[in-house]
Protein backbone atom coordinates (compact mmCIF):
# COMPACT_ATOMS: atom_id res chain seq x y z
CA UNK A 1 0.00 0.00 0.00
CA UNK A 2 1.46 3.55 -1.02
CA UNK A 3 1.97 6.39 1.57
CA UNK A 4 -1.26 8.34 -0.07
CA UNK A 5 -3.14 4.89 -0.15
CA UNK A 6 -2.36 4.67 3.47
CA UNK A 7 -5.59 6.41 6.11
CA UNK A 8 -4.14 8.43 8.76
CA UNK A 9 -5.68 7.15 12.30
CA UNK A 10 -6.55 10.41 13.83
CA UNK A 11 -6.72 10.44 18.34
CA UNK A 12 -8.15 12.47 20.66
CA UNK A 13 -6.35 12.52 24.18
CA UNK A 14 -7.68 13.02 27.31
CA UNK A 15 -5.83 13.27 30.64
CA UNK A 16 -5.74 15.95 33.64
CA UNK A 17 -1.94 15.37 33.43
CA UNK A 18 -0.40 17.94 30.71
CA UNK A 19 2.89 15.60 31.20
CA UNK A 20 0.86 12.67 30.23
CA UNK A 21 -0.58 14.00 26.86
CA UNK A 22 2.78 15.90 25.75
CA UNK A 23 3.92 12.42 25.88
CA UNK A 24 1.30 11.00 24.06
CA UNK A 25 1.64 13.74 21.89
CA UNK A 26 5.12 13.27 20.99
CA UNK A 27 4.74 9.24 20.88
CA UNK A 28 2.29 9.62 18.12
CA UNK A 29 4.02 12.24 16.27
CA UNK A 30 7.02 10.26 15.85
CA UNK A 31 4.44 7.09 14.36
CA UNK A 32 3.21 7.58 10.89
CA UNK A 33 -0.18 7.08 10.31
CA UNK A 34 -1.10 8.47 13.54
CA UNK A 35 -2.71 11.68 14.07
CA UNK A 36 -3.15 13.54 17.45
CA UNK A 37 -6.34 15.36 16.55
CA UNK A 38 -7.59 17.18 19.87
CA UNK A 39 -6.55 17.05 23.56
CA UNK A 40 -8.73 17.53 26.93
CA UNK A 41 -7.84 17.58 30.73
CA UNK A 42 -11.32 16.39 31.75
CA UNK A 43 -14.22 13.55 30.67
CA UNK A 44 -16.37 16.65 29.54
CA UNK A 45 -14.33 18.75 27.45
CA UNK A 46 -13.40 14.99 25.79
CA UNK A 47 -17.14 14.53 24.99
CA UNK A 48 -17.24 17.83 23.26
CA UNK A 49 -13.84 17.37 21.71
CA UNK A 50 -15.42 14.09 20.55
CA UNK A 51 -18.29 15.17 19.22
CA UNK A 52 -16.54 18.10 17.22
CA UNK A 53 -14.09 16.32 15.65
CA UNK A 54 -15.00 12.58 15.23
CA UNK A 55 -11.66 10.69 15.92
CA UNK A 56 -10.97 6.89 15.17
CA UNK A 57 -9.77 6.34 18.56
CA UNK A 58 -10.73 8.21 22.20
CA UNK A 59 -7.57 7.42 24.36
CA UNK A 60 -9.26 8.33 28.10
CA UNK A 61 -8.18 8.63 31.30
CA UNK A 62 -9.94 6.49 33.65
CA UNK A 63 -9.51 9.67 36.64
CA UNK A 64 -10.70 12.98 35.80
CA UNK A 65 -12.16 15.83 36.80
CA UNK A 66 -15.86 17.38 35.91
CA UNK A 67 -16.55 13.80 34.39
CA UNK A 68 -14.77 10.39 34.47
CA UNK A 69 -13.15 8.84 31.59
CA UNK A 70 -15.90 5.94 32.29
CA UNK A 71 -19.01 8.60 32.05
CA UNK A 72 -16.84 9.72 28.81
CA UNK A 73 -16.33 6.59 27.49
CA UNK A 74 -19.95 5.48 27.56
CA UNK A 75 -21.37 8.99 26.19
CA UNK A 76 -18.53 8.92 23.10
CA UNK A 77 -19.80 5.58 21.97
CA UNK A 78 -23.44 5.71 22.93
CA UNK A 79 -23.31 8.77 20.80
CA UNK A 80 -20.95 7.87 18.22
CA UNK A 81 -18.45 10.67 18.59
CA UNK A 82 -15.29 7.94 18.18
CA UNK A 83 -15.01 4.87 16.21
CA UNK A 84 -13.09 3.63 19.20
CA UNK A 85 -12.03 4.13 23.15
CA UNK A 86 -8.57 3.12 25.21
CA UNK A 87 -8.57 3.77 28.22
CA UNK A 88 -5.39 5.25 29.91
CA UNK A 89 -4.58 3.63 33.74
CA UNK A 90 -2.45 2.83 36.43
CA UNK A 91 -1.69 -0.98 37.13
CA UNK A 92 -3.93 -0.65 40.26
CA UNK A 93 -7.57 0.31 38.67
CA UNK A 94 -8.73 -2.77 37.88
CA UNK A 95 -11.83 -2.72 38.96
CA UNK A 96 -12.57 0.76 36.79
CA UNK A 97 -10.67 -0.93 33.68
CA UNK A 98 -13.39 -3.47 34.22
CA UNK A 99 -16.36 -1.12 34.93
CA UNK A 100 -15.01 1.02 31.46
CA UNK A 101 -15.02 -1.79 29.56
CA UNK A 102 -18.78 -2.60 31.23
CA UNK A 103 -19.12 1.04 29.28
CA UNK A 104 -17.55 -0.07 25.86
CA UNK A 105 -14.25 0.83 26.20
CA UNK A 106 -12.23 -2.32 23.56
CA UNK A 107 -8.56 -1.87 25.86
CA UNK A 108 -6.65 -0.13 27.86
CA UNK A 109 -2.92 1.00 27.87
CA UNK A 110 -1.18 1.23 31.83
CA UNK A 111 0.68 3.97 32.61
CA UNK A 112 3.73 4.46 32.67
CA UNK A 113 3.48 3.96 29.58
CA UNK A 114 6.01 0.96 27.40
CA UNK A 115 6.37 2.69 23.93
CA UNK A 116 6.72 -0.92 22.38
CA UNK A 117 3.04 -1.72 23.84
CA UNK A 118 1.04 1.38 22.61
CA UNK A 119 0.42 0.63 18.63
CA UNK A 120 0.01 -3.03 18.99
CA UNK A 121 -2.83 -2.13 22.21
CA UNK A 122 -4.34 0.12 19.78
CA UNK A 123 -3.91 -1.89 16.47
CA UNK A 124 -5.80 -4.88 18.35
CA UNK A 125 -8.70 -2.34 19.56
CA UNK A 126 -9.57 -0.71 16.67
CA UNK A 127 -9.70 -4.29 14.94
CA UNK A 128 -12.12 -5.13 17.41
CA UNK A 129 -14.30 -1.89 17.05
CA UNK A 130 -14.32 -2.69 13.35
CA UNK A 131 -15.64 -6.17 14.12
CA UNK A 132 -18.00 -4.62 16.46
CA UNK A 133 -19.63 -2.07 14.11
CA UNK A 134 -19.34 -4.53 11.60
CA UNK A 135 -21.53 -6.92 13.62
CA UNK A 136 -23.95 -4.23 14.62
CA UNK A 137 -24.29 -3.04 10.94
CA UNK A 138 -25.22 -7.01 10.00
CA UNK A 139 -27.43 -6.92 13.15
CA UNK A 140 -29.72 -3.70 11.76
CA UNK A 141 -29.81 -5.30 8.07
CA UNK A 142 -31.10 -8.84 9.74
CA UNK A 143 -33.48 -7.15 11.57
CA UNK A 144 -34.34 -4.57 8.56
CA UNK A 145 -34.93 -7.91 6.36
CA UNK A 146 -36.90 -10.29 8.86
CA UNK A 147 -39.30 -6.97 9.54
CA UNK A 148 -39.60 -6.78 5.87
CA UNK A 149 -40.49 -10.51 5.73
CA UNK A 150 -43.08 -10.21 8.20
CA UNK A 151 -44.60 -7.91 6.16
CA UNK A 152 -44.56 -9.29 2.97
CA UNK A 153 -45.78 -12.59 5.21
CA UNK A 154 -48.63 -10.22 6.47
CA UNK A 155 -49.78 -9.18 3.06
CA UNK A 156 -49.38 -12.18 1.49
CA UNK A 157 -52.08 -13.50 4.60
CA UNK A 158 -54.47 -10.69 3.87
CA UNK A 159 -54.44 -11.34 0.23
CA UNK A 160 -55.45 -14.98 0.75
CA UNK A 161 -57.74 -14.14 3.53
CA UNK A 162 -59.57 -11.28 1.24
CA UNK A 163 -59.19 -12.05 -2.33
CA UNK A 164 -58.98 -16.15 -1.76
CA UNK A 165 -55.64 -17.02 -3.06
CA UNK A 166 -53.31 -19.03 -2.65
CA UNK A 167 -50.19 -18.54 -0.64
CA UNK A 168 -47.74 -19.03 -4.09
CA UNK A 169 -50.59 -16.46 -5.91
CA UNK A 170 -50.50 -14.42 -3.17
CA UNK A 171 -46.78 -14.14 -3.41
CA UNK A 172 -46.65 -14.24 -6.83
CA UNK A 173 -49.17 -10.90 -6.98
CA UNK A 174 -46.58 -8.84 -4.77
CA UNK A 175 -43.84 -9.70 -6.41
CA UNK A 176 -45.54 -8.81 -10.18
CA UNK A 177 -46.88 -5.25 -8.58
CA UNK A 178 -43.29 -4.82 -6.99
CA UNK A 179 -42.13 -5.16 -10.97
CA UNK A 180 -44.81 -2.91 -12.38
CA UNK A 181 -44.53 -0.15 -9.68
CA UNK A 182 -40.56 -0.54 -9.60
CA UNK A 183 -41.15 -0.26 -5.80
CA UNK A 184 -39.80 -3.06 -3.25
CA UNK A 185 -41.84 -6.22 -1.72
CA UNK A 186 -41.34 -4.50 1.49
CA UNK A 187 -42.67 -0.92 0.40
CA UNK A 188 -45.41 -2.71 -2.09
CA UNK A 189 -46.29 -5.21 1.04
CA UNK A 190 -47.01 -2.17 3.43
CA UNK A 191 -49.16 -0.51 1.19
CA UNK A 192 -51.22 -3.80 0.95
CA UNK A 193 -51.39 -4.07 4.57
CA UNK A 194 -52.98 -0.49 4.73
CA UNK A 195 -55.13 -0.84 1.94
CA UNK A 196 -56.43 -4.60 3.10
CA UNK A 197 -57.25 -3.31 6.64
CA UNK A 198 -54.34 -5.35 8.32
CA UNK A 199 -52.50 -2.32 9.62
CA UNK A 200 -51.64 -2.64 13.52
């Protein structure tokens, strides 16, 4: 793949220690590919941060003031502001690595930080964000398609029920008026449910 082939990850950092994100800062400017995007000293400027400038990856305190990097975490994803979150901790918060990954956080990196540890922590998360979203996007089309079955079931019903045919005529019907109308099953099926009287 060439340079200008290559996508830039871009980051937003979060941490009330300035020392922490110069360091951060100067990691990632020294890795190409990576893009320091924003910075924030607390959970709620990193929500607004977030939300302004859409990074790939949220790297979050777990300690902060005004709002936790857990309260961040969860509002960033719930909301879509980041693709993906890393959470930024000390050896000993275990129990809130646990409770931000409860809020959708896909890793963490410990501080102090090991330089050798960061892009492989963060190479392995945002593969598992894209699984993620590519899961959820597979989950909305499955349920998209069976609710469009169930209607196209429910018309088909009504069209036996009212105009006595049979469940292959029935079937046959939609799909012809689908073809004439250049309009889907789905679309064509819902309109037959209104028009038959079978609407909810």
């Amino acid at each position: 793949m060439s340079t200008k082939e290559r996508r830039t990850t871009t980051l937003f950092l979060a941490d009330d220690d300035e020392c922490v994100r110069r360091t951060l800062e100067h990691f990632f400017s020294q890795c190409p590919g990576y893009q320091v995007v924003g910075a924030a000293s607390d959970g709620a400027a990193a929500v607004e941060g977030c939300k302004r400038l859409r990074p790939d990856v949220a790297l979050l305190d777990i300690q902060m003031p005004v709002l936790s990097g857990t309260g961040a975490a969860r509002l960033i994803l719930e909301e879509g502001y980041a693709k993906c979150v890393v959470m930024l901790t000390a050896f000993s918060d275990r129990d809130s690595v646990r409770e931000a990954q409860e809020a959708g956080a896909f890793g963490y990196l410990t501080k102090p930080f090991e330089p050798d540890k960061i892009l492989p922590t963060l190479e392995v998360c945002l593969y598992r964000s894209r699984e993620y979203h590519l899961l959820r996007k597979e989950q909305r089309n499955l349920d998209r398609r069976l609710g469009e079955r169930e209607t196209v079931d429910r018309a088909k019903l009504l069209l036996m029920e009212s105009r006595r045919m049979s469940e292959e005529e029935a079937y046959r019907y939609i799909r012809e008026l689908s073809r004439r109308k250049n309009l889907s099953m789905a679309k064509v099926a819902r309109y037959l449910v209104e028009q038959l009287g079978g609407a909810p």
